[in-house]
PDB file of N, CA and C in Angstrom:
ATOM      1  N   UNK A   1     152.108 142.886  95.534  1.00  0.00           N
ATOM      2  CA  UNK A   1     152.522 143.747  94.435  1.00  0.00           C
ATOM      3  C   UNK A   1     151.724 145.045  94.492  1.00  0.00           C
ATOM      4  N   UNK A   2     152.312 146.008  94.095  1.00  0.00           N
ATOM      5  CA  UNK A   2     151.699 147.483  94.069  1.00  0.00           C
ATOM      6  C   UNK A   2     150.772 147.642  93.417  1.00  0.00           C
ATOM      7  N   UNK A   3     150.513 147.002  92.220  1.00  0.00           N
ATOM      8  CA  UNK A   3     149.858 147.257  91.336  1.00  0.00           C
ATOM      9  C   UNK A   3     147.881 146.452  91.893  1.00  0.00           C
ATOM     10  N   UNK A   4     147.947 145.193  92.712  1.00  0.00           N
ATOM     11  CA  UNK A   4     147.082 144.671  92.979  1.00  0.00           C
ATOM     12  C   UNK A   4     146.102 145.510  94.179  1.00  0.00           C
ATOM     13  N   UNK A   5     147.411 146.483  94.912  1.00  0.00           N
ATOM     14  CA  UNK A   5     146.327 147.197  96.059  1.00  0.00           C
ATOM     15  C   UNK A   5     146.372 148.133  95.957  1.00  0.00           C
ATOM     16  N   UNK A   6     146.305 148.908  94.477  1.00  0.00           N
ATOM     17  CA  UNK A   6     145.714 150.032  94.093  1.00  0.00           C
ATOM     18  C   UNK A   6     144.410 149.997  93.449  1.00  0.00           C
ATOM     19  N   UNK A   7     143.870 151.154  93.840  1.00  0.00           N
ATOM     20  CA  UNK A   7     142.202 150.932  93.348  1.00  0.00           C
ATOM     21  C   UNK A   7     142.426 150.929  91.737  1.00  0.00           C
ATOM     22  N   UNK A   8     141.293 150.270  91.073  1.00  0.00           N
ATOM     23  CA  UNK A   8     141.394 150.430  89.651  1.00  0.00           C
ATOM     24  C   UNK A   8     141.565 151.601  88.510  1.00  0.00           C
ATOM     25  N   UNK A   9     141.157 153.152  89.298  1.00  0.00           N
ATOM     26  CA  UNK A   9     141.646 154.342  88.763  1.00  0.00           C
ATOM     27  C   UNK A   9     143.001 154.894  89.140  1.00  0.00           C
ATOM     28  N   UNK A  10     143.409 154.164  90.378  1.00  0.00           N
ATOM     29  CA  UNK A  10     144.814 154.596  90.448  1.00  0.00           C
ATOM     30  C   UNK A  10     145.787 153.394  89.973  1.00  0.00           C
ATOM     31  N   UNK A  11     145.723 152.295  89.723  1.00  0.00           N
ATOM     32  CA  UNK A  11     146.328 151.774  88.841  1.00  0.00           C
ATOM     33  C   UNK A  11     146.322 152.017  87.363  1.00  0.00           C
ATOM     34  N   UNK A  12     145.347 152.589  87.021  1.00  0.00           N
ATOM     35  CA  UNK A  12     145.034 152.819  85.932  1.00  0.00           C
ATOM     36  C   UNK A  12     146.188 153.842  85.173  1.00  0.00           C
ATOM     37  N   UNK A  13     145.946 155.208  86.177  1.00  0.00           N
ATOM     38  CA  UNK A  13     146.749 156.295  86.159  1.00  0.00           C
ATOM     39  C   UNK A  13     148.648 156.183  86.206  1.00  0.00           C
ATOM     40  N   UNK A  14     148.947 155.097  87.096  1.00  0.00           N
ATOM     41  CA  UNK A  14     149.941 154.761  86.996  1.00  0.00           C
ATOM     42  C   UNK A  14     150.341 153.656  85.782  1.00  0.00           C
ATOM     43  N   UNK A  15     149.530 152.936  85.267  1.00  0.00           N
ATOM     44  CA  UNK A  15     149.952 152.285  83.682  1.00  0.00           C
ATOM     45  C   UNK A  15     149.752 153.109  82.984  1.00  0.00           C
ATOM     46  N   UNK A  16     148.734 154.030  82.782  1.00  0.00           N
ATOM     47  CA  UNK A  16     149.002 155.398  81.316  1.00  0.00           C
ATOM     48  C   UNK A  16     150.478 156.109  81.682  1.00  0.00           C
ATOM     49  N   UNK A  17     150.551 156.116  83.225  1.00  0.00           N
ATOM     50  CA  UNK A  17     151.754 157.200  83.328  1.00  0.00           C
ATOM     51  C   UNK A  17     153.182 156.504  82.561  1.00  0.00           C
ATOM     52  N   UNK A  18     153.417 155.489  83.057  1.00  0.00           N
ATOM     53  CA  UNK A  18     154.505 154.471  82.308  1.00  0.00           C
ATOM     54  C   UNK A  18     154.380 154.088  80.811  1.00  0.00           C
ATOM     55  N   UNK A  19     153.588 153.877  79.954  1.00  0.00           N
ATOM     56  CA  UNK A  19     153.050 153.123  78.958  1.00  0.00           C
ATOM     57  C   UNK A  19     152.008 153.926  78.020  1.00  0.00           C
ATOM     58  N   UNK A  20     151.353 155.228  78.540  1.00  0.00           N
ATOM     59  CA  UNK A  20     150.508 156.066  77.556  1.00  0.00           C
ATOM     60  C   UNK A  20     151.525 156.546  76.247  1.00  0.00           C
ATOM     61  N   UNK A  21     152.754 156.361  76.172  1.00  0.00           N
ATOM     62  CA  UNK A  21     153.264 157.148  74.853  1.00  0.00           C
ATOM     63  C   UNK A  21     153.072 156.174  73.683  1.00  0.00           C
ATOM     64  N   UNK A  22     152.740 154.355  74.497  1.00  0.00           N
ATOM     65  CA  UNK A  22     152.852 153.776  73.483  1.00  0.00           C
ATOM     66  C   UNK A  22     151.225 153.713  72.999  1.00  0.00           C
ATOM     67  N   UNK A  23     150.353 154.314  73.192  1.00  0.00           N
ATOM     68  CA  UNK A  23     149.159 154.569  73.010  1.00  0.00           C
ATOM     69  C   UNK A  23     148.672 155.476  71.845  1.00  0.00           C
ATOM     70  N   UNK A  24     147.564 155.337  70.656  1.00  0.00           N
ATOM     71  CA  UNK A  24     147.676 156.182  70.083  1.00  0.00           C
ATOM     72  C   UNK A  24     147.217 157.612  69.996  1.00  0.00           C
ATOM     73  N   UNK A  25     146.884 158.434  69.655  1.00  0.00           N
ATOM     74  CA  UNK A  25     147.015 160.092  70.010  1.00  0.00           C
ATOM     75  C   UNK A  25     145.642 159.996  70.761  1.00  0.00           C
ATOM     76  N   UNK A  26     144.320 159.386  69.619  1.00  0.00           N
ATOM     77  CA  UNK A  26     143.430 159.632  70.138  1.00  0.00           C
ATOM     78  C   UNK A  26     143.470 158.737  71.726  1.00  0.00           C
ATOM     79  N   UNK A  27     143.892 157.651  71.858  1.00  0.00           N
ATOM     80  CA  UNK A  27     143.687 156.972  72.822  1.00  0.00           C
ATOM     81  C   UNK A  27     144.232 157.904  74.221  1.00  0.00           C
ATOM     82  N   UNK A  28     145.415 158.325  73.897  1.00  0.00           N
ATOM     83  CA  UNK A  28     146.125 158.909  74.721  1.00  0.00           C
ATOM     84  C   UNK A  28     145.340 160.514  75.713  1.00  0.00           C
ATOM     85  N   UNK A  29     144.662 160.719  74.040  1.00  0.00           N
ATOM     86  CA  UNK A  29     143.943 162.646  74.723  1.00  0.00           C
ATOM     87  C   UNK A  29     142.635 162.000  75.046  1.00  0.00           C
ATOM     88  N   UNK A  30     141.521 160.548  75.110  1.00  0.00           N
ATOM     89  CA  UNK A  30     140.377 160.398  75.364  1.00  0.00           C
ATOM     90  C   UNK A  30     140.892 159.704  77.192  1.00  0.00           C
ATOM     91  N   UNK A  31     142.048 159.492  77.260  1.00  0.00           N
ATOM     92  CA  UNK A  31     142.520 158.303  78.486  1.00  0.00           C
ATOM     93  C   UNK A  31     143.109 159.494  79.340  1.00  0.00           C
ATOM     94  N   UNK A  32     143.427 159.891  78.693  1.00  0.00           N
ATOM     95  CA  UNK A  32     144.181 161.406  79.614  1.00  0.00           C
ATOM     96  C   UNK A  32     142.978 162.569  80.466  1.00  0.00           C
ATOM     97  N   UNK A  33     142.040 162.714  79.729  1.00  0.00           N
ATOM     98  CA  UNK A  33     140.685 163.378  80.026  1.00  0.00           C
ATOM     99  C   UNK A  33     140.158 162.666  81.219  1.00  0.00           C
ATOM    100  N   UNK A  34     140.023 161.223  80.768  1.00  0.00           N
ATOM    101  CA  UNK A  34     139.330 160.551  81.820  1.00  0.00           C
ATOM    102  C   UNK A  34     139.955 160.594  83.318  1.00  0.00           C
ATOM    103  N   UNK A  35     141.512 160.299  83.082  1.00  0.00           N
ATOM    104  CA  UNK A  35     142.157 160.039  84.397  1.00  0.00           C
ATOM    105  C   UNK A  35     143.158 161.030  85.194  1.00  0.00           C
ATOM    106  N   UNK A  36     143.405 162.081  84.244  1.00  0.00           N
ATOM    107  CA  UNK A  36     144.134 163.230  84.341  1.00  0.00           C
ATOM    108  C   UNK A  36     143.102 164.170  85.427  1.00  0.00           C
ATOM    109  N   UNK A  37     142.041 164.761  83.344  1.00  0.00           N
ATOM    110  CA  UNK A  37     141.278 165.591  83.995  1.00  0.00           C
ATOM    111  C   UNK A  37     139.787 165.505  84.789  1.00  0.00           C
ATOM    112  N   UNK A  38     139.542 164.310  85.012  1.00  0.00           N
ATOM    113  CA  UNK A  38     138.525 163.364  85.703  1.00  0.00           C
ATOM    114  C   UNK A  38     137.572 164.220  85.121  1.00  0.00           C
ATOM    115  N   UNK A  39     137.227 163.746  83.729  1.00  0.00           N
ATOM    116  CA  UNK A  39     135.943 164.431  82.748  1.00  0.00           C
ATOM    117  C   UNK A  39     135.400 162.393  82.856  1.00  0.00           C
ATOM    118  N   UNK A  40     134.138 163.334  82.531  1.00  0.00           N
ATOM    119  CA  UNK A  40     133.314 161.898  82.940  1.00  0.00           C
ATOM    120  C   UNK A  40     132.849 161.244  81.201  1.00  0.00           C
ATOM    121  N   UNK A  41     132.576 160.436  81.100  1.00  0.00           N
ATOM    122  CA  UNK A  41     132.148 159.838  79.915  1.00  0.00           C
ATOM    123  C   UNK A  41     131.435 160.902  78.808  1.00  0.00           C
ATOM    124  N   UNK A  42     129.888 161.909  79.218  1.00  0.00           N
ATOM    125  CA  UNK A  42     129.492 162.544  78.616  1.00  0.00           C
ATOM    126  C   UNK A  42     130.296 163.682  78.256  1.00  0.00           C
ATOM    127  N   UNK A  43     131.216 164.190  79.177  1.00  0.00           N
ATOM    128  CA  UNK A  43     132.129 165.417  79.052  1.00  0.00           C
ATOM    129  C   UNK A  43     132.844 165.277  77.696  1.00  0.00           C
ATOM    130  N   UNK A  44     133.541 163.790  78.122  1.00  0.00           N
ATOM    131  CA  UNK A  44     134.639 163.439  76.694  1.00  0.00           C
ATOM    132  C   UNK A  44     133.909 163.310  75.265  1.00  0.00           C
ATOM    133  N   UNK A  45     132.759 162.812  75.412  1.00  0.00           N
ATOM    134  CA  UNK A  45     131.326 162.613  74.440  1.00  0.00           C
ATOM    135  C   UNK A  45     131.649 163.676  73.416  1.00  0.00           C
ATOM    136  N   UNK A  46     131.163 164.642  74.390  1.00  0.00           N
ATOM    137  CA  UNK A  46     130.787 166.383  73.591  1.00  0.00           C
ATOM    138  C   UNK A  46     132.068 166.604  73.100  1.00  0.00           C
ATOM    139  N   UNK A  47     133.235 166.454  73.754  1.00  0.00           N
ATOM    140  CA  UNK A  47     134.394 167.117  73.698  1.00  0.00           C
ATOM    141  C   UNK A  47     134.701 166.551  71.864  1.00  0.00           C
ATOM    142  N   UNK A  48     134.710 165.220  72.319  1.00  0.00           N
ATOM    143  CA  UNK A  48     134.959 164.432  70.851  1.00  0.00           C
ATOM    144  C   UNK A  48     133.931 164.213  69.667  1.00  0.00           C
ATOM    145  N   UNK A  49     132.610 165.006  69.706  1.00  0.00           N
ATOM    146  CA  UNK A  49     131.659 164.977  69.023  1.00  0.00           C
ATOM    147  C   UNK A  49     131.234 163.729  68.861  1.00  0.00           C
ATOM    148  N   UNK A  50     131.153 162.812  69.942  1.00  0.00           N
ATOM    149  CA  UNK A  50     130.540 160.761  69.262  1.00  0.00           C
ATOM    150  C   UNK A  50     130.037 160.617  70.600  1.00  0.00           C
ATOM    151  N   UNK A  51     129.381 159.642  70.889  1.00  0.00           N
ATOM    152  CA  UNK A  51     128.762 158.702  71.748  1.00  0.00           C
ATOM    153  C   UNK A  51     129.643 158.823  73.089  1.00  0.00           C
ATOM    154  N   UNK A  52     128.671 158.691  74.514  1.00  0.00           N
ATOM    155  CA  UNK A  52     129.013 157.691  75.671  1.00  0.00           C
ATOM    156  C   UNK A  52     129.834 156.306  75.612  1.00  0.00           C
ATOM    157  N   UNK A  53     129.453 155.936  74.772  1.00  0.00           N
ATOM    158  CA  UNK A  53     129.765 154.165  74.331  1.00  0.00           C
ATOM    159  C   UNK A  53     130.685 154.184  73.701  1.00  0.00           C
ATOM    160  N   UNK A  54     130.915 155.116  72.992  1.00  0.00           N
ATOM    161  CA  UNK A  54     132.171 155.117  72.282  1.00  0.00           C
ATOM    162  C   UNK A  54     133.754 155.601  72.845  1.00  0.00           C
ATOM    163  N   UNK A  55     133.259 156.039  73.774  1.00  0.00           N
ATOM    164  CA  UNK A  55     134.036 156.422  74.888  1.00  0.00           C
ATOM    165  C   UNK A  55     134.413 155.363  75.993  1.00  0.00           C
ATOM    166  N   UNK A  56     133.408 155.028  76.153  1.00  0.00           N
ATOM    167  CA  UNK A  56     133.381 154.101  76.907  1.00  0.00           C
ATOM    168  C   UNK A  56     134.433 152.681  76.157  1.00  0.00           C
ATOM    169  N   UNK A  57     134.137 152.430  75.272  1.00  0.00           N
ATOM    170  CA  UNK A  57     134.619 151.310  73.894  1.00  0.00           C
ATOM    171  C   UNK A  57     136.372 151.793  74.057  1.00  0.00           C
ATOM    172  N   UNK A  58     136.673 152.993  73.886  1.00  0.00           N
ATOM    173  CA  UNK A  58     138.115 153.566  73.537  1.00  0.00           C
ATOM    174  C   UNK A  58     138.646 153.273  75.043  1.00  0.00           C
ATOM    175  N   UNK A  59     137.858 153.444  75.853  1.00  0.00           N
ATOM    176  CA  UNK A  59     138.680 153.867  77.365  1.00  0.00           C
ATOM    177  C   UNK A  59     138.984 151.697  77.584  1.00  0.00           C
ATOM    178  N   UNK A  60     138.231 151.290  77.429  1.00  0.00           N
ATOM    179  CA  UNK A  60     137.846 149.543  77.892  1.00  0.00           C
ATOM    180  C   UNK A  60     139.660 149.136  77.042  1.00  0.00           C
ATOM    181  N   UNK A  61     139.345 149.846  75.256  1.00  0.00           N
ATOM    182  CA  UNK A  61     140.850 149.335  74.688  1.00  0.00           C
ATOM    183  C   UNK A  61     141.720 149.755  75.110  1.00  0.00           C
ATOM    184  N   UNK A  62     142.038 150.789  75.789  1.00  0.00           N
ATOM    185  CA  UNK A  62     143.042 151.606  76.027  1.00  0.00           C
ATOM    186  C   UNK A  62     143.928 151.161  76.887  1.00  0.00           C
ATOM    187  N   UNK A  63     142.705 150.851  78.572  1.00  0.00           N
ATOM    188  CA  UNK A  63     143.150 150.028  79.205  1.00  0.00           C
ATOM    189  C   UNK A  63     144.289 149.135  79.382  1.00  0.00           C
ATOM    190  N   UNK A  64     143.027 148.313  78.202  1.00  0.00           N
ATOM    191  CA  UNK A  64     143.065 146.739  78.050  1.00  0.00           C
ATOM    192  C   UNK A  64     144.839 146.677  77.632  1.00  0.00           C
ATOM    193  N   UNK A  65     145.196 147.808  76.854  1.00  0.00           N
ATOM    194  CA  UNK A  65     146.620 147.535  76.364  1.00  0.00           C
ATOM    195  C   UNK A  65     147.569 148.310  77.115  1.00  0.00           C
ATOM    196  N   UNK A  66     147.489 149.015  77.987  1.00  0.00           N
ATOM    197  CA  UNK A  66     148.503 149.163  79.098  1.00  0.00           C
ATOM    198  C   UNK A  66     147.972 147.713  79.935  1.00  0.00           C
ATOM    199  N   UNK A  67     147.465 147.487  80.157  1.00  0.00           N
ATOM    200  CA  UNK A  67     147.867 146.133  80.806  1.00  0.00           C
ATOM    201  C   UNK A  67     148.429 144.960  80.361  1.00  0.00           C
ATOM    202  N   UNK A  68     148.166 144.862  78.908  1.00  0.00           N
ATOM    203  CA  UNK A  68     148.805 144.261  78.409  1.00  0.00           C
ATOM    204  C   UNK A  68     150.182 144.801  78.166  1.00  0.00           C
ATOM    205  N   UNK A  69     150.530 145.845  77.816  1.00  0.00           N
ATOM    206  CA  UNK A  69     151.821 146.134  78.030  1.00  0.00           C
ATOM    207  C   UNK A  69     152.929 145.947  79.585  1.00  0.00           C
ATOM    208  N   UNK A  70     152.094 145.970  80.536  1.00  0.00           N
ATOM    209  CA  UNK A  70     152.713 145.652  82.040  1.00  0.00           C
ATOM    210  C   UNK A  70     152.717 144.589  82.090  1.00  0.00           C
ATOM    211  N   UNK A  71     152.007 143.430  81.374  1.00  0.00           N
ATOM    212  CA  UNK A  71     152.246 141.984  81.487  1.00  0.00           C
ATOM    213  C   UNK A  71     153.522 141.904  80.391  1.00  0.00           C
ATOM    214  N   UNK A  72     153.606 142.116  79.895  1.00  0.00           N
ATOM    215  CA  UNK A  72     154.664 141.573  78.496  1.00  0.00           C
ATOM    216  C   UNK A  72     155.741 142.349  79.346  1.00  0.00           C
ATOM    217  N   UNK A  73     155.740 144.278  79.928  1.00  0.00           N
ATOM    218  CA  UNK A  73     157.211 144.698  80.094  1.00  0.00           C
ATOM    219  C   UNK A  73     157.571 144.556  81.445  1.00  0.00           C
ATOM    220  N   UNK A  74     156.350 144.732  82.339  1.00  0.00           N
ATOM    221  CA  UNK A  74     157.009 144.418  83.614  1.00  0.00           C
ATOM    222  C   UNK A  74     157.495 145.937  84.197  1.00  0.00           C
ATOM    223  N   UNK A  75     157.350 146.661  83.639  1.00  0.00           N
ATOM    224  CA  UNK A  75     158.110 148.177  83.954  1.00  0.00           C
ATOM    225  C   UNK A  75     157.970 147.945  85.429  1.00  0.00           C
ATOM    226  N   UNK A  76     156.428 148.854  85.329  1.00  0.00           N
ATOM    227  CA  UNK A  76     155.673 149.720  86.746  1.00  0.00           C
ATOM    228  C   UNK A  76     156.099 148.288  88.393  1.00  0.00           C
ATOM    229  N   UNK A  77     155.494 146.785  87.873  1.00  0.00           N
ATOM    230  CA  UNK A  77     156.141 145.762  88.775  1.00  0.00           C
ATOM    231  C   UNK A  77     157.794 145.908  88.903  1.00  0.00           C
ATOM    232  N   UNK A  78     158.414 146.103  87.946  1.00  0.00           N
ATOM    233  CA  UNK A  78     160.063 146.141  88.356  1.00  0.00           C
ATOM    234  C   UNK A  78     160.745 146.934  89.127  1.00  0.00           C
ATOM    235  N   UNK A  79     159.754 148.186  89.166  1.00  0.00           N
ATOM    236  CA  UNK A  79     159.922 149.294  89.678  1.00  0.00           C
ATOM    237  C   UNK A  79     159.744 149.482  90.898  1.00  0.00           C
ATOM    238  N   UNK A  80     158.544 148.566  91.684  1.00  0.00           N
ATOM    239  CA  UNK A  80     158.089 148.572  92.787  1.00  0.00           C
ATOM    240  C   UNK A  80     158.683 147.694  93.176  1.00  0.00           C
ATOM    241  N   UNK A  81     159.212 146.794  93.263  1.00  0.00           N
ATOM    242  CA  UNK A  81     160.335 145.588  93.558  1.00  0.00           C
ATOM    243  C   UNK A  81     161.477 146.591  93.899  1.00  0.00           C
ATOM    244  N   UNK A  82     162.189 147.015  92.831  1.00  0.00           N
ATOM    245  CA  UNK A  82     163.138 148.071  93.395  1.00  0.00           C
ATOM    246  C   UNK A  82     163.163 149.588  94.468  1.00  0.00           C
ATOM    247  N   UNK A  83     161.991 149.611  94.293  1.00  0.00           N
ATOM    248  CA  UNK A  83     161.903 150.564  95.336  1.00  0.00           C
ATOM    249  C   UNK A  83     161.856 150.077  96.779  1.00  0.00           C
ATOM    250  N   UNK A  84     160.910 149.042  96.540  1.00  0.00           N
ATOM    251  CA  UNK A  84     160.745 147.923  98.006  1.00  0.00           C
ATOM    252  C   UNK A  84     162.520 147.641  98.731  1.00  0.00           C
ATOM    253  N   UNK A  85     163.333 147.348  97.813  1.00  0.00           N
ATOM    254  CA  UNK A  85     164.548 147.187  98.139  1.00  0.00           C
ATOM    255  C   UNK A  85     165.488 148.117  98.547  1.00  0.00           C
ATOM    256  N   UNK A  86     164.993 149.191  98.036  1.00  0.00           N
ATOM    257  CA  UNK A  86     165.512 150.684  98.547  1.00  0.00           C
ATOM    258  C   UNK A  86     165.502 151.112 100.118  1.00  0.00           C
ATOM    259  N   UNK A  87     164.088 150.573 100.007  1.00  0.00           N
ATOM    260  CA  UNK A  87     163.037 151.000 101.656  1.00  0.00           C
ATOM    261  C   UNK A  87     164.019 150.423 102.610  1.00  0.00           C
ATOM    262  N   UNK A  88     164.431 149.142 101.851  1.00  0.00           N
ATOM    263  CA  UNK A  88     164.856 147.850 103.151  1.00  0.00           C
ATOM    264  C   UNK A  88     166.235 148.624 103.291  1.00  0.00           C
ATOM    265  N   UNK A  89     167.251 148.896 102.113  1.00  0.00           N
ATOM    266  CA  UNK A  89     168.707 149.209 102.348  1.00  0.00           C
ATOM    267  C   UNK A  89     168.738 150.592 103.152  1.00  0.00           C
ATOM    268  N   UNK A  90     167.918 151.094 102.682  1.00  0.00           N
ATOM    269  CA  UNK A  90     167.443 152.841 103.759  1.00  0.00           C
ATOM    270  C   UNK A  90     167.518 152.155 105.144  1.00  0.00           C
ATOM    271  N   UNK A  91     166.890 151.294 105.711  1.00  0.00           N
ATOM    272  CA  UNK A  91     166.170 150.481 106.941  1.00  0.00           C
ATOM    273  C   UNK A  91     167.514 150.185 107.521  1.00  0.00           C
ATOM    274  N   UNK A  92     167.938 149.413 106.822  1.00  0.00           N
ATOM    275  CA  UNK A  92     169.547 148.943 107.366  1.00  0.00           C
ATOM    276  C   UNK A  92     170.407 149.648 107.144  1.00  0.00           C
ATOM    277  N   UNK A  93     170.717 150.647 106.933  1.00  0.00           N
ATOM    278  CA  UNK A  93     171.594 151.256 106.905  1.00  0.00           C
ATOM    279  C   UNK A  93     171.596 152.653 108.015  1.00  0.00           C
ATOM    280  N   UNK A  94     170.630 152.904 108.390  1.00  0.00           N
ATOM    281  CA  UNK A  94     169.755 153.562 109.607  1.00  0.00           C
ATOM    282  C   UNK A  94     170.091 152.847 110.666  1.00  0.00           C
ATOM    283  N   UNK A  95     169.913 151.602 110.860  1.00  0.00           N
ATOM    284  CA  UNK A  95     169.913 150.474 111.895  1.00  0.00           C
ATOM    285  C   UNK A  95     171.884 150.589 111.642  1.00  0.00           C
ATOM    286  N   UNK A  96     172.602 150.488 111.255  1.00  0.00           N
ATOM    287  CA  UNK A  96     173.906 150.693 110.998  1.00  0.00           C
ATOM    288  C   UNK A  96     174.673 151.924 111.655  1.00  0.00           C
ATOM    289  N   UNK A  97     173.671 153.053 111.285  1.00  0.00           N
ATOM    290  CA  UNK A  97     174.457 154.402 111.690  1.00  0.00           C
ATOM    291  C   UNK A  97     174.371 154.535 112.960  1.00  0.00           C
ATOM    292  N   UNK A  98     173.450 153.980 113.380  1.00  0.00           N
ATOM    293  CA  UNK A  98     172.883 153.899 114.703  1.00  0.00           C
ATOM    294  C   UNK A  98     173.720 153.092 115.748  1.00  0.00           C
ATOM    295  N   UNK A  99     173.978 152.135 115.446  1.00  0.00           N
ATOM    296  CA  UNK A  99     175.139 151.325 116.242  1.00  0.00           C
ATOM    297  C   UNK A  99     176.422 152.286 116.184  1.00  0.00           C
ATOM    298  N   UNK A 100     176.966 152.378 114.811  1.00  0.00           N
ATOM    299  CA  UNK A 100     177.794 152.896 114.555  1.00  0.00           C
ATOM    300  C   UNK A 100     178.118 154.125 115.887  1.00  0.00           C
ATOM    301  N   UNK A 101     176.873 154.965 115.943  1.00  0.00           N
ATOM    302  CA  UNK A 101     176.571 156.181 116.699  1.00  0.00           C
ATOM    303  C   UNK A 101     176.648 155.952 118.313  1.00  0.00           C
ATOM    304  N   UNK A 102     176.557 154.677 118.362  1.00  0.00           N
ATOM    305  CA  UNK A 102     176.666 153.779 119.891  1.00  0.00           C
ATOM    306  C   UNK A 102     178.225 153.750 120.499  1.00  0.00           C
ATOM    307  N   UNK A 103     178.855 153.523 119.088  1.00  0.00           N
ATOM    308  CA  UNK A 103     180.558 152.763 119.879  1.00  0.00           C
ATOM    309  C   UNK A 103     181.194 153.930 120.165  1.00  0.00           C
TER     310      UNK A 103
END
């Protein structure tokens, strides 16, 4: 699955990309900083006037519920299944024109 051999910031980036609207504002502009504009924990700190940890705390929930949302919807996995199937009908159908291009 796509989702298992992507590193944990690029999976990451691809569940906010699918699933950040269902996120709430703050979650969305502290998760967006992190993975968008690759601001580091203290950056977002200052930005948001509170704590490392608290940042840290928002980014851990934020996560935690796009993944939970990819377990319950399945999007980003359904998606890569279908594309996988794309690859193959592209494949054979190449392998097709090709004969075709023979007779």
């Amino acid at each position: 699955m796509i989702l298992e051999r992507l590193g944990s910031r690029e999976r990451h980036a691809l569940l906010f990309e699918r699933y950040g609207v269902l996120l709430t504002e703050h979650q969305r502009r502290v998760l967006g900083l992190y993975l968008d504009d690759d601001w580091s924990l203290s950056e977002i700190a200052d930005s948001q006037e509170t704590s490392r940890q608290a940042v840290h705390d928002i980014l851990q929930r934020s996560i935690r519920a796009l993944e939970e949302y990819e377990i319950k919807l399945g999007l980003v996995t359904r998606r890569a299944a279908i594309e996988r199937e794309l690859d193959e009908l592209r494949r054979r159908l190449d392998a097709l024109t090709e004969e075709v291009g023979k007779i």
